[in-house]
PDB file of N, CA and C in Angstrom:
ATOM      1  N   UNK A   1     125.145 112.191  57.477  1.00  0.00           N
ATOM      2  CA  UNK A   1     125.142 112.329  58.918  1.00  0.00           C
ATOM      3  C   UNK A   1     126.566 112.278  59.436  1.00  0.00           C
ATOM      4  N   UNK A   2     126.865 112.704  60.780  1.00  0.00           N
ATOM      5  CA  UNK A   2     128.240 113.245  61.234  1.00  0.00           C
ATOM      6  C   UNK A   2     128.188 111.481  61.121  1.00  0.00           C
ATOM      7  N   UNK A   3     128.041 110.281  61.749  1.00  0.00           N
ATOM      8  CA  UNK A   3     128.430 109.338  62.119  1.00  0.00           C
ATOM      9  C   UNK A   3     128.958 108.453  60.526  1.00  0.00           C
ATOM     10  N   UNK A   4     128.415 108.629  59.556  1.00  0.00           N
ATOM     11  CA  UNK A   4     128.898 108.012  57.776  1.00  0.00           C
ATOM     12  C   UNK A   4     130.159 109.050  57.446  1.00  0.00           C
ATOM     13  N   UNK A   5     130.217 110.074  58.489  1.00  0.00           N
ATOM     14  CA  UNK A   5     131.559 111.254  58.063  1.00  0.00           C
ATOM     15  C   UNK A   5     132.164 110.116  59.060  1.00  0.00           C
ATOM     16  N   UNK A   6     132.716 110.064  60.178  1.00  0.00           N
ATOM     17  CA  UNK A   6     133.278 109.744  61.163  1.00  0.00           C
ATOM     18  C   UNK A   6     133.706 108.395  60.118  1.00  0.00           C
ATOM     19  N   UNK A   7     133.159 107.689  60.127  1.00  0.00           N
ATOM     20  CA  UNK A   7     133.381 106.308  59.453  1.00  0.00           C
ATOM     21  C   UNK A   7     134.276 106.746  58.053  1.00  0.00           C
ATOM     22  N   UNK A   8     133.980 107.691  57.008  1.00  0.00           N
ATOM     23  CA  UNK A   8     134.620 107.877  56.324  1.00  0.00           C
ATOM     24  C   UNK A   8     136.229 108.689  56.605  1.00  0.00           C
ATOM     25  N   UNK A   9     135.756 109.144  57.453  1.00  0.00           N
ATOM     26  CA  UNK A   9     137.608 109.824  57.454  1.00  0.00           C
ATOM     27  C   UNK A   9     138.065 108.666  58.342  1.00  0.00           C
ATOM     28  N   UNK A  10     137.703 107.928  58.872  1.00  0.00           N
ATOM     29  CA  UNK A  10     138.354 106.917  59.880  1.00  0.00           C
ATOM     30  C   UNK A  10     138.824 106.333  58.921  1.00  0.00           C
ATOM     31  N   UNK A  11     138.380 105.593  57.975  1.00  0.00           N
ATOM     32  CA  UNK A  11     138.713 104.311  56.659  1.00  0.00           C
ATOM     33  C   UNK A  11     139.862 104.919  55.718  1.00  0.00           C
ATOM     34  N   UNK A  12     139.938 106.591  55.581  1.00  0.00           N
ATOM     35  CA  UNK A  12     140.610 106.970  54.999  1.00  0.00           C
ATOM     36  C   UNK A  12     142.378 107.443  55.648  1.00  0.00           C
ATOM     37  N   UNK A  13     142.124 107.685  57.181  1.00  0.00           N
ATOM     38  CA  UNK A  13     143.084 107.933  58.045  1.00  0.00           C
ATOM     39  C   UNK A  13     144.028 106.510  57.684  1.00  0.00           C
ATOM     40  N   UNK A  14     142.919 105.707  58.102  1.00  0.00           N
ATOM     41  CA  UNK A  14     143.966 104.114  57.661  1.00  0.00           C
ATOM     42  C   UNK A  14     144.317 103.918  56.746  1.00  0.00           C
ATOM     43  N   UNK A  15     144.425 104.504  55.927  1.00  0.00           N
ATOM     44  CA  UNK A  15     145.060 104.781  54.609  1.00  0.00           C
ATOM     45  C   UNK A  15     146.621 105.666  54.328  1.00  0.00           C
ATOM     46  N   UNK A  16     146.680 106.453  55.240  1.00  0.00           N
ATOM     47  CA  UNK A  16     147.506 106.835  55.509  1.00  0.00           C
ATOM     48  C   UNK A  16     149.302 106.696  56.370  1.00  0.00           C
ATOM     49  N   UNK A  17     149.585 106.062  55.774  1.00  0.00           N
ATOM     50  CA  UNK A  17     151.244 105.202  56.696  1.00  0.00           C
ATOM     51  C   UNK A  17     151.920 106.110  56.088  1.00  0.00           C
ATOM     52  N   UNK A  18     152.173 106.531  55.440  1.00  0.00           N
ATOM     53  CA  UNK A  18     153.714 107.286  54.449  1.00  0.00           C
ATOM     54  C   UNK A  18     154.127 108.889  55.594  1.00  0.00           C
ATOM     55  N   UNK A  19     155.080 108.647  55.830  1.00  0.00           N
ATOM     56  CA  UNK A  19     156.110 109.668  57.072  1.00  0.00           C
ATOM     57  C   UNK A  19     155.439 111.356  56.382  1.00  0.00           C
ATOM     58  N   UNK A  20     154.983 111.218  55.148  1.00  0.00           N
ATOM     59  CA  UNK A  20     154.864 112.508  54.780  1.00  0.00           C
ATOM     60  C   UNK A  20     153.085 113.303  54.915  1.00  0.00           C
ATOM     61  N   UNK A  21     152.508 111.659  55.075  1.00  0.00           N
ATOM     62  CA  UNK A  21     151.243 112.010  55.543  1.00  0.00           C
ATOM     63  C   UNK A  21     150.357 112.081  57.198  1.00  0.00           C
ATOM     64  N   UNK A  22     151.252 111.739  57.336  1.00  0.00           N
ATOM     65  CA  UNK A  22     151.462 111.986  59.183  1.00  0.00           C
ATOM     66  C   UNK A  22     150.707 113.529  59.499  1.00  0.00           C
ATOM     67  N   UNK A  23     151.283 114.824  58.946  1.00  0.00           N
ATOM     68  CA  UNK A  23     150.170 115.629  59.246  1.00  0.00           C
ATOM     69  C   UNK A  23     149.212 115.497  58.516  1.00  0.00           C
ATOM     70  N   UNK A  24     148.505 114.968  58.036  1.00  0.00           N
ATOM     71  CA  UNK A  24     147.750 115.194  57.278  1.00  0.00           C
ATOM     72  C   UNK A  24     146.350 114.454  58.063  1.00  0.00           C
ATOM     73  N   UNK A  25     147.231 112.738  58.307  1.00  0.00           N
ATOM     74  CA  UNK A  25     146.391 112.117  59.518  1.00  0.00           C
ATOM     75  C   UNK A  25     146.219 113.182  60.774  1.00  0.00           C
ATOM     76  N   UNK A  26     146.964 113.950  61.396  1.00  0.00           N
ATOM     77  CA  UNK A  26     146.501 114.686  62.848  1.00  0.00           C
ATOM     78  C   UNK A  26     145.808 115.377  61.711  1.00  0.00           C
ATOM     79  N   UNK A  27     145.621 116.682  61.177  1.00  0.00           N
ATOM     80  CA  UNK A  27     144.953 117.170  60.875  1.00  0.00           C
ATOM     81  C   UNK A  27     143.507 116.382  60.982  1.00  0.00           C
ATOM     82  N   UNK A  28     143.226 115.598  60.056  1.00  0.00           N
ATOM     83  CA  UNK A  28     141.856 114.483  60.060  1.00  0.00           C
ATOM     84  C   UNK A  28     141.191 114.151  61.208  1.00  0.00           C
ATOM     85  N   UNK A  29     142.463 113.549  62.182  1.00  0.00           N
ATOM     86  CA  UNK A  29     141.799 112.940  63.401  1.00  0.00           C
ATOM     87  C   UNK A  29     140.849 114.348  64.446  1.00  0.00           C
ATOM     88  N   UNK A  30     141.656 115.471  64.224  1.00  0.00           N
ATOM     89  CA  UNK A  30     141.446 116.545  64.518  1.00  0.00           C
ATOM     90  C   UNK A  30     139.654 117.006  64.531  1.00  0.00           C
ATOM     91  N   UNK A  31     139.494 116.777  63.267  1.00  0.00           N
ATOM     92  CA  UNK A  31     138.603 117.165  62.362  1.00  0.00           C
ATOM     93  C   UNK A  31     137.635 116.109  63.228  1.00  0.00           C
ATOM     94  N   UNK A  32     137.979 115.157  63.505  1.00  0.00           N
ATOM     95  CA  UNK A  32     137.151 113.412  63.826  1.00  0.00           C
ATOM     96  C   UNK A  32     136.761 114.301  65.198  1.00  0.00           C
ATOM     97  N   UNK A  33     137.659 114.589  65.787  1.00  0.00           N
ATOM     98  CA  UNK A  33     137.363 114.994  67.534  1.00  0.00           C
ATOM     99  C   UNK A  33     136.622 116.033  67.583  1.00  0.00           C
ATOM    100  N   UNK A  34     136.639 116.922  66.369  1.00  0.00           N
ATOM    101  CA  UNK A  34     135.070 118.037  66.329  1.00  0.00           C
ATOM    102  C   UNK A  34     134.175 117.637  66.361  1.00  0.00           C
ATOM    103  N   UNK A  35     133.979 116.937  64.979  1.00  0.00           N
ATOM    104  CA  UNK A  35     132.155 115.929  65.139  1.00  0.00           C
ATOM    105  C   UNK A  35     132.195 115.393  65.868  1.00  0.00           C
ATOM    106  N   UNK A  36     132.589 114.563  66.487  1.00  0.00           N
ATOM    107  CA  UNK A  36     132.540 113.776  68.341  1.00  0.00           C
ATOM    108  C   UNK A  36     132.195 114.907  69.128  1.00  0.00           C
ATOM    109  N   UNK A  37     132.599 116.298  69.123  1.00  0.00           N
ATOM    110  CA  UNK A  37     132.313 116.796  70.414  1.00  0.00           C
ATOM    111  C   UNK A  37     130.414 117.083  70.073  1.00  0.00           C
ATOM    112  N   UNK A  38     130.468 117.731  71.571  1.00  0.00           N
ATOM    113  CA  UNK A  38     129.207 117.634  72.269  1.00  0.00           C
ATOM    114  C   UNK A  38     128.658 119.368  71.929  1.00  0.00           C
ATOM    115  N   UNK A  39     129.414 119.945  71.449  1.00  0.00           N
ATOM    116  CA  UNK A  39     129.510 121.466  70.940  1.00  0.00           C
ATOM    117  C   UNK A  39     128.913 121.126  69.645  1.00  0.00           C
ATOM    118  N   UNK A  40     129.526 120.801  68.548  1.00  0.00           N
ATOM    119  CA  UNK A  40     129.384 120.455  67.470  1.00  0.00           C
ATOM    120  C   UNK A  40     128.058 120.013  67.239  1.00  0.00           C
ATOM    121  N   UNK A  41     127.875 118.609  67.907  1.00  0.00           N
ATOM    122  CA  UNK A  41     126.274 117.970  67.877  1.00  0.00           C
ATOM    123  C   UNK A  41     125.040 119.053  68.123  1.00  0.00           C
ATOM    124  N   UNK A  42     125.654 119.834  69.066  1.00  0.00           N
ATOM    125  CA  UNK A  42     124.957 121.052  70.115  1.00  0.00           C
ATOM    126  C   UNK A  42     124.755 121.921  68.525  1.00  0.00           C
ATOM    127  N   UNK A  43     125.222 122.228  67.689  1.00  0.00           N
ATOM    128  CA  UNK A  43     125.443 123.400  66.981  1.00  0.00           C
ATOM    129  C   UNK A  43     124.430 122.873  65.788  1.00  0.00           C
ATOM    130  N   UNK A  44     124.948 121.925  65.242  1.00  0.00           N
ATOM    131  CA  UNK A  44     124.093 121.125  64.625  1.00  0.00           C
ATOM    132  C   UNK A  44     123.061 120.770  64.499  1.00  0.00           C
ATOM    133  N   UNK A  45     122.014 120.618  65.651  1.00  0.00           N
ATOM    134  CA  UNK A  45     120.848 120.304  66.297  1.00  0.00           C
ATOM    135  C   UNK A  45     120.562 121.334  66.202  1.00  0.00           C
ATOM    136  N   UNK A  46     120.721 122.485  66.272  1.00  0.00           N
ATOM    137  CA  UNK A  46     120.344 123.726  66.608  1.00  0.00           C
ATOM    138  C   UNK A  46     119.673 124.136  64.859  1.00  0.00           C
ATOM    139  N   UNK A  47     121.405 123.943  64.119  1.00  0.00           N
ATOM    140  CA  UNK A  47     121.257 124.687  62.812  1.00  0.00           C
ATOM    141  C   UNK A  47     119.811 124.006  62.046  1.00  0.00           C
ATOM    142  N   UNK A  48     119.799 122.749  61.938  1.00  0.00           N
ATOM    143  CA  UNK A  48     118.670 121.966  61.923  1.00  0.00           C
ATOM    144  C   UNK A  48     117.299 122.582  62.275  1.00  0.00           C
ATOM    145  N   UNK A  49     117.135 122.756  63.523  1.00  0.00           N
ATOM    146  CA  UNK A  49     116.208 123.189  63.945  1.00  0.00           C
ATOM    147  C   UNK A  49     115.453 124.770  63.044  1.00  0.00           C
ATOM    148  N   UNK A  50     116.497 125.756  63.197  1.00  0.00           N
ATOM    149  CA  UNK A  50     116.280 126.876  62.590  1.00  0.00           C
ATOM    150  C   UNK A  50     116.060 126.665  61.139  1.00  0.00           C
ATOM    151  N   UNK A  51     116.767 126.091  60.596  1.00  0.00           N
ATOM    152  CA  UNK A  51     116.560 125.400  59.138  1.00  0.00           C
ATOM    153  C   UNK A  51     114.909 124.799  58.928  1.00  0.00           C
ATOM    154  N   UNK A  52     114.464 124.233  60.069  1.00  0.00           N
ATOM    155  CA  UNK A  52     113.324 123.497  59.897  1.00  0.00           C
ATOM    156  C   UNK A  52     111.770 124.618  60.079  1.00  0.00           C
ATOM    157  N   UNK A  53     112.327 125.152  61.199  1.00  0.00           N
ATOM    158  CA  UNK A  53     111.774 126.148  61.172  1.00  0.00           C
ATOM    159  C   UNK A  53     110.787 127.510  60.285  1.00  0.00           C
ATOM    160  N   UNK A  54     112.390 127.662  59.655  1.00  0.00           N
ATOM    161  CA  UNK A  54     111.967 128.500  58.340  1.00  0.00           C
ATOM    162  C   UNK A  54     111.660 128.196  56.990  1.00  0.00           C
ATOM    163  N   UNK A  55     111.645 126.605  57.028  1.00  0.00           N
ATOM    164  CA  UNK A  55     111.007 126.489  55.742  1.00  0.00           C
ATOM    165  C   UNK A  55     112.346 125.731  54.733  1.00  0.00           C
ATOM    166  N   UNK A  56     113.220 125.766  55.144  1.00  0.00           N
ATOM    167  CA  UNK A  56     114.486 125.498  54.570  1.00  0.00           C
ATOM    168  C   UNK A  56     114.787 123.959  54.637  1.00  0.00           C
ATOM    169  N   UNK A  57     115.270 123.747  53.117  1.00  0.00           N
ATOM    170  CA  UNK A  57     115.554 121.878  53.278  1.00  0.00           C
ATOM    171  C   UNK A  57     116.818 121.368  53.776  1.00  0.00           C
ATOM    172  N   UNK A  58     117.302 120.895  55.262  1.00  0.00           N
ATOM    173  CA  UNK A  58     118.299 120.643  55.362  1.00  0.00           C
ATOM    174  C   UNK A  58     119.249 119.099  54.958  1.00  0.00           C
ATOM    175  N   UNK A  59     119.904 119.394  54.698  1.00  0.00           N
ATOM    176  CA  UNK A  59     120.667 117.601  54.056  1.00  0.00           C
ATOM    177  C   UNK A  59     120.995 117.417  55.191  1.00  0.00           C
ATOM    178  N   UNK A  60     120.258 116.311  55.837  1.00  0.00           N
ATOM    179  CA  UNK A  60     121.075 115.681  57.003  1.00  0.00           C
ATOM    180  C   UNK A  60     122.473 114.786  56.923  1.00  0.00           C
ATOM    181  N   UNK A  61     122.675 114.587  55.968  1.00  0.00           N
ATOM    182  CA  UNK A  61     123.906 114.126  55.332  1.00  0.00           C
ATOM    183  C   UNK A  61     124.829 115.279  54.992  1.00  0.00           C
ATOM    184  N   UNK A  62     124.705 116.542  55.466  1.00  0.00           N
ATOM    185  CA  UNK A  62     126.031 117.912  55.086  1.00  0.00           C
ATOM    186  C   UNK A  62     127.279 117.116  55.688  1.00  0.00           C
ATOM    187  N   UNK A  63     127.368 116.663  56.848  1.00  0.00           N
ATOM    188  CA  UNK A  63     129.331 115.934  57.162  1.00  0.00           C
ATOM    189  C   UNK A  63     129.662 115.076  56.436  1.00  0.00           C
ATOM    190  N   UNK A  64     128.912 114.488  55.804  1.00  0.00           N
ATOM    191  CA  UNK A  64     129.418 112.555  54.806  1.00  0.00           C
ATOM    192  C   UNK A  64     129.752 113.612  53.633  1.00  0.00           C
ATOM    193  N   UNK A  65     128.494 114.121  53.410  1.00  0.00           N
ATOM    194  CA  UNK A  65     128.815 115.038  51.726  1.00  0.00           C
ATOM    195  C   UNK A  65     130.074 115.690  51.790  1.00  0.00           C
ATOM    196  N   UNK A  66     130.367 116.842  52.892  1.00  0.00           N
ATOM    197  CA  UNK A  66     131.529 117.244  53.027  1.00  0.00           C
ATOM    198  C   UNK A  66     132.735 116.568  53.211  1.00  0.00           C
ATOM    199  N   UNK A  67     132.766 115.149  53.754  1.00  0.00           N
ATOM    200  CA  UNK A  67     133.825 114.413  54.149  1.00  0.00           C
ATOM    201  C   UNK A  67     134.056 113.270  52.451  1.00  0.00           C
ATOM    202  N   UNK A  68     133.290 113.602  51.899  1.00  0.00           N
ATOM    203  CA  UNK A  68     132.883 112.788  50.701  1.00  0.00           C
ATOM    204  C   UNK A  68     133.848 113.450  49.518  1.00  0.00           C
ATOM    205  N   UNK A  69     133.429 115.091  49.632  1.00  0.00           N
ATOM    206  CA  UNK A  69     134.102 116.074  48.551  1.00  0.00           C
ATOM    207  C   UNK A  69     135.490 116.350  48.942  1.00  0.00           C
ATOM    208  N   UNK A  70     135.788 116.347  49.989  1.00  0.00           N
ATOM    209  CA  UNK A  70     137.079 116.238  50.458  1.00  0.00           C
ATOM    210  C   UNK A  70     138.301 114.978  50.177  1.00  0.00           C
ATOM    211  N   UNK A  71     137.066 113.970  50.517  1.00  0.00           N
ATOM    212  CA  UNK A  71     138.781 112.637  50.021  1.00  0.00           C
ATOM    213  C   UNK A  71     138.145 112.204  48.664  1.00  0.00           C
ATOM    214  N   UNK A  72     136.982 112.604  48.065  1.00  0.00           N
ATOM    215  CA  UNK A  72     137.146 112.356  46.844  1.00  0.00           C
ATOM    216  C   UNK A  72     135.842 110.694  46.954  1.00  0.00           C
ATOM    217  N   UNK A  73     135.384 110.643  47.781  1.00  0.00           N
ATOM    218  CA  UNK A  73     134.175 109.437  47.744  1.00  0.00           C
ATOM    219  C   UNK A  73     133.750 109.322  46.566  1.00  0.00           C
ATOM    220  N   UNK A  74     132.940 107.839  46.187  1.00  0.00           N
ATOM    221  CA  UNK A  74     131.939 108.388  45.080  1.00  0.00           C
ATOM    222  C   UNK A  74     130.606 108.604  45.810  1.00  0.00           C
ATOM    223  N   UNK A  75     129.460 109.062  45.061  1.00  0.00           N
ATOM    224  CA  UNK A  75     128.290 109.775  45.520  1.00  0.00           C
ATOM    225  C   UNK A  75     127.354 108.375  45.331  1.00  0.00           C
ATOM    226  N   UNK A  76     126.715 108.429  46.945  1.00  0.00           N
ATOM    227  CA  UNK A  76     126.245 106.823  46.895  1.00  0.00           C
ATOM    228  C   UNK A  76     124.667 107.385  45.662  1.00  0.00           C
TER     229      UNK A  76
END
């Protein structure tokens, strides 16, 4: 779910102090202020829906998984 993503790039942002990872944190926080928006949730809800619709299994966990494969999580 977007909110176990949010939590994970947050824990990992704080991880970040070194002058060379500075973009790397905006980039992230960036990323943080998408899933927060109200577009995103909007898009989401939607994709869900159509997904449910047709028969299709959606992982409600796609942002943690994605935020997971990205900094390298382990797989709960």
């Amino acid at each position: 779910d977007t909110d176990r993503a949010l939590v994970l790039l947050e824990e990992y942002c704080k991880k970040l102090r070194k002058p060379e990872e500075q973009q790397l944190k905006k980039a992230i926080r960036k990323v943080m202020g998408i899933f927060k928006s109200s577009l995103f949730q909007a898009l989401l809800g939607s994709f869900k829906k159509k997904a449910t619709r047709h028969g299709t299994t959606f992982h409600t966990s796609l942002p943690a998984a994605l935020a997971c494969d990205v900094l390298g999580c382990p797989k709960d």
